[in-house]
Protein backbone atom coordinates (compact mmCIF):
# COMPACT_ATOMS: atom_id res chain seq x y z
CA UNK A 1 -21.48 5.14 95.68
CA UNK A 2 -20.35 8.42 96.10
CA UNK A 3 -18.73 10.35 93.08
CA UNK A 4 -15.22 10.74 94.63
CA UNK A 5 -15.93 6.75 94.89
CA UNK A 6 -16.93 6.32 90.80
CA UNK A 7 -14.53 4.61 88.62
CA UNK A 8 -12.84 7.33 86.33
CA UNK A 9 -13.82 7.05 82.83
CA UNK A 10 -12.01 4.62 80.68
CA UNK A 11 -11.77 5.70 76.68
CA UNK A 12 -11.88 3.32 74.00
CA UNK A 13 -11.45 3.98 70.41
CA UNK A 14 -12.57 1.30 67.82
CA UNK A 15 -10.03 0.31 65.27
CA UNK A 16 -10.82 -1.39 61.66
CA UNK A 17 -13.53 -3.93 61.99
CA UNK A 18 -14.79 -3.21 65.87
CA UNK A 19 -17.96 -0.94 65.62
CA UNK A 20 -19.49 -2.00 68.84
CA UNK A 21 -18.49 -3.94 72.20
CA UNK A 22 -20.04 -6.64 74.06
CA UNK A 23 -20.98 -6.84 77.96
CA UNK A 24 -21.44 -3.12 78.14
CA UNK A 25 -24.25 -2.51 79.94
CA UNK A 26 -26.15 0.52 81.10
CA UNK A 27 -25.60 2.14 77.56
CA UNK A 28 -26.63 5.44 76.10
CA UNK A 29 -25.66 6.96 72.88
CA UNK A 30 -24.36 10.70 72.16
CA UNK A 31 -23.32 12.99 69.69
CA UNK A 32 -21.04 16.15 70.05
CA UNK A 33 -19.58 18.61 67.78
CA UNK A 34 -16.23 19.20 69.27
CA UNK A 35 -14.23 22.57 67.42
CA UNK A 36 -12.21 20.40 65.23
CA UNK A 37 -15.93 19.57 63.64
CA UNK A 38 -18.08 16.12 64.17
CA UNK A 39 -16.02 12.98 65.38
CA UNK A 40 -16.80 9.48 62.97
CA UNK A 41 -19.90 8.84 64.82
CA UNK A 42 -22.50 9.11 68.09
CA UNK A 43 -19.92 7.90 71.23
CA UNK A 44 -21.13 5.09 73.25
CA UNK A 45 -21.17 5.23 77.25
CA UNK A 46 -22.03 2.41 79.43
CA UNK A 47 -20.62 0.08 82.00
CA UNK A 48 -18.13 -3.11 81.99
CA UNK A 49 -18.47 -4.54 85.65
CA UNK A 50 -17.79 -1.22 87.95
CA UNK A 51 -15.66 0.43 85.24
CA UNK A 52 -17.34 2.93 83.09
CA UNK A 53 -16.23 3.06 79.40
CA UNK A 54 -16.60 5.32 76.47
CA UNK A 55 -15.92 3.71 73.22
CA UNK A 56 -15.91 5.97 69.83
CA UNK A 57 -15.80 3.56 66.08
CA UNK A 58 -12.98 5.30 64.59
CA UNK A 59 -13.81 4.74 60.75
CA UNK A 60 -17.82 5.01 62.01
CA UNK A 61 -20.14 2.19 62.62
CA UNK A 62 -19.82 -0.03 58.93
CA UNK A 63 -16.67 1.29 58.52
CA UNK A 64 -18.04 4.78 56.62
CA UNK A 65 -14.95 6.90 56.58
CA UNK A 66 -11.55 5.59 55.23
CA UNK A 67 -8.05 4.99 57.77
């Protein structure tokens, strides 16, 4: 597959109670400091069939940081 071929990213952010996703496959973990400062946690990458996702916890995995 060439890159003009690759399935664009697809974004997903996490609301209350979903810290993690199931059938992802192919995953790695990152963090990033963005200039706004550090987002709620490490961003997960990985693959759901031929679509590649992103998915972000948006209170943090175990639901660290308040809505």
């Amino acid at each position: 597959m060439t890159k003009k071929d690759e399935q664009p990213l697809l974004g997903i952010v996490g609301w209350s109670g979903l810290y993690e996703m199931d059938g992802v496959e192919d995953l790695a973990e990152e963090r990033l400091t963005t200039p706004f400062g550090d987002p709620s946690d490490a961003y997960v990458t990985g693959k759901i069939g031929v679509q590649r996702v992103a998915f972000l916890p948006r209170h943090g995995r175990g639901h660290r940081i308040s809505p």
